[in-house]
Protein backbone atom coordinates (compact mmCIF):
# COMPACT_ATOMS: atom_id res chain seq x y z
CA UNK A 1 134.77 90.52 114.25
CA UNK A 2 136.71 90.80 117.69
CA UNK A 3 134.42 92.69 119.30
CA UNK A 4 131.58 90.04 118.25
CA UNK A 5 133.85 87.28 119.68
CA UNK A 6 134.74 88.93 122.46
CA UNK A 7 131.03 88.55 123.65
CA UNK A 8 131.31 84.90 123.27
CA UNK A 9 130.82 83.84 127.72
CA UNK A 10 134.00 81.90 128.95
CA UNK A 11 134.53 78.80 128.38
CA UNK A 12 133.07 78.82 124.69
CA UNK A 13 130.06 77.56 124.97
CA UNK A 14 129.97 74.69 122.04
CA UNK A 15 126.84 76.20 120.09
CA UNK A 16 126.71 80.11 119.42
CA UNK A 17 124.56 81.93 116.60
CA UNK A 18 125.49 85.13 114.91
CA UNK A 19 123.14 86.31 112.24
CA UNK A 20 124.92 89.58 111.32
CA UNK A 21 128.44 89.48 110.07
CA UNK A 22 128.50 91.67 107.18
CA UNK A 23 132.20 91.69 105.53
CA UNK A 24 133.94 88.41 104.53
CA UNK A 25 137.03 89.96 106.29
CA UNK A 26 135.57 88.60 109.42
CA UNK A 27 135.33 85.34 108.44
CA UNK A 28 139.40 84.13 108.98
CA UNK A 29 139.10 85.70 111.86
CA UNK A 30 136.35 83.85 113.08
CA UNK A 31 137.28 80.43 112.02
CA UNK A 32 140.61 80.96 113.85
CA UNK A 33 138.65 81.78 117.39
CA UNK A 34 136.32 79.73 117.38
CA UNK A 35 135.22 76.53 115.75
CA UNK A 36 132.86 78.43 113.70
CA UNK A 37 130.73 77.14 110.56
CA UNK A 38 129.13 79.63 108.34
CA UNK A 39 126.04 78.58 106.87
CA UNK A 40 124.98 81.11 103.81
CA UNK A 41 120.91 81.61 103.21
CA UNK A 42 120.08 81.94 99.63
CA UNK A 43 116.96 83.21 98.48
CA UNK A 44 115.00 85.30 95.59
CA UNK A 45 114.68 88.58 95.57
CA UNK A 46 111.08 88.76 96.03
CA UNK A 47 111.62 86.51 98.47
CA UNK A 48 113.71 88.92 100.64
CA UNK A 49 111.93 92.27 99.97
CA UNK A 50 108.78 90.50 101.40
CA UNK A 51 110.72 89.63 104.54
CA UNK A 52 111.98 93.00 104.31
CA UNK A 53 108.58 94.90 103.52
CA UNK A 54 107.59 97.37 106.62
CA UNK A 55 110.78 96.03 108.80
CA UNK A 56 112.27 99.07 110.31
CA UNK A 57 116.49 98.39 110.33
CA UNK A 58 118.98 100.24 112.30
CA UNK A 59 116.80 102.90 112.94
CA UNK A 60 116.39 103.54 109.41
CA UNK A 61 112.83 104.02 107.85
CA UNK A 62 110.81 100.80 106.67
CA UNK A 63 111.19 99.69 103.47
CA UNK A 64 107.85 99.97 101.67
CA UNK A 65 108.48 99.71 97.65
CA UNK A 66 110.86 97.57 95.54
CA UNK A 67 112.42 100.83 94.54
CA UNK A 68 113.47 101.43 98.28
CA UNK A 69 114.69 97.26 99.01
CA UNK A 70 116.87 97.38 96.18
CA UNK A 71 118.84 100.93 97.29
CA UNK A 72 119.14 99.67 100.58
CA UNK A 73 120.72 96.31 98.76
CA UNK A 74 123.41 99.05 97.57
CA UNK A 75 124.27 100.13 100.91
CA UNK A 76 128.31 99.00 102.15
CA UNK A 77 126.71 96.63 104.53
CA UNK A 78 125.01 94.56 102.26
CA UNK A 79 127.13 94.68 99.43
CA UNK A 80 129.80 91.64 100.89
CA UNK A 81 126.95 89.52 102.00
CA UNK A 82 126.91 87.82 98.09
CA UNK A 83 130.67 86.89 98.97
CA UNK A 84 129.92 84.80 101.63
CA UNK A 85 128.35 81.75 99.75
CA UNK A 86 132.29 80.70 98.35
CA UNK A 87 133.22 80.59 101.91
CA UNK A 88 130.17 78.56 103.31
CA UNK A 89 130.27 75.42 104.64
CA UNK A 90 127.09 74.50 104.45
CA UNK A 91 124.58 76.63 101.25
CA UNK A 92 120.43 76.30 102.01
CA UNK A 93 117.91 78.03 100.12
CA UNK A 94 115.83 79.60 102.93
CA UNK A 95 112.39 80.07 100.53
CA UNK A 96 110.66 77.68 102.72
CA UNK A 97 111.25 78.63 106.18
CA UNK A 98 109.46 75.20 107.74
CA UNK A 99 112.35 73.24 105.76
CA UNK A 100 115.12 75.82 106.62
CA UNK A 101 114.91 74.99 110.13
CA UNK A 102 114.87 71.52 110.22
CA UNK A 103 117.70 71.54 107.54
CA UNK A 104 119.89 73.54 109.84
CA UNK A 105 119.36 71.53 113.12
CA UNK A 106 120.05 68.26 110.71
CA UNK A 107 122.89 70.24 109.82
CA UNK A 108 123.95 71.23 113.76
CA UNK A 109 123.20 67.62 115.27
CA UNK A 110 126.26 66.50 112.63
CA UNK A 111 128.62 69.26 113.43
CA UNK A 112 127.56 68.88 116.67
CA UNK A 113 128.34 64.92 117.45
């Protein structure tokens, strides 16, 4: 978590986006930096092995098969993300990316103001 925050530019700017924190440990740490809202994306799991299918990760291989998406769902990286929705502030179901979006900037105008 510091070294993500440490890449923040000086001053803060008021708006920053990180898509990859991976253990809940990070989160205090965040909140006390910055004035940071976590916003947890539920969806199926159907729903993410399609986003998944053929997407190579970290230099790993692509995921191809069911089989393959739900070992790589075992992997320590992956295994805190489920923790994350008890310390959201805001929970969307991202099935539908069209109304994803335009729930989060709803969501960003009011944090925002």
């Amino acid at each position: 978590a510091r070294e993500m925050l440490w890449q923040l530019p000086s001053p803060k700017p008021r708006l920053a986006v990180h898509d990859g924190l991976r253990l809940i440990a990070d989160v205090p740490e965040h909140r006390q930096a910055t004035d940071f809202r976590l916003i947890y994306l539920e969806s199926s799991l159907e729903c993410r092995f399609a986003r998944a299918r053929g997407v190579v990760k970290n230099g790993r291989r692509a995921i191809n098969t069911m089989e393959e998406f739900m070992a790589d769902e075992q992997l320590e990286s992956e295994r805190e993300i489920p923790l994350f929705k008890s310390q959201a502030d805001l929970v969307l179901a991202s099935e539908r990316r069209d109304w994803l979006l335009n729930a989060v900037d709803r969501q960003l105008a009011v944090w925002l103001r």
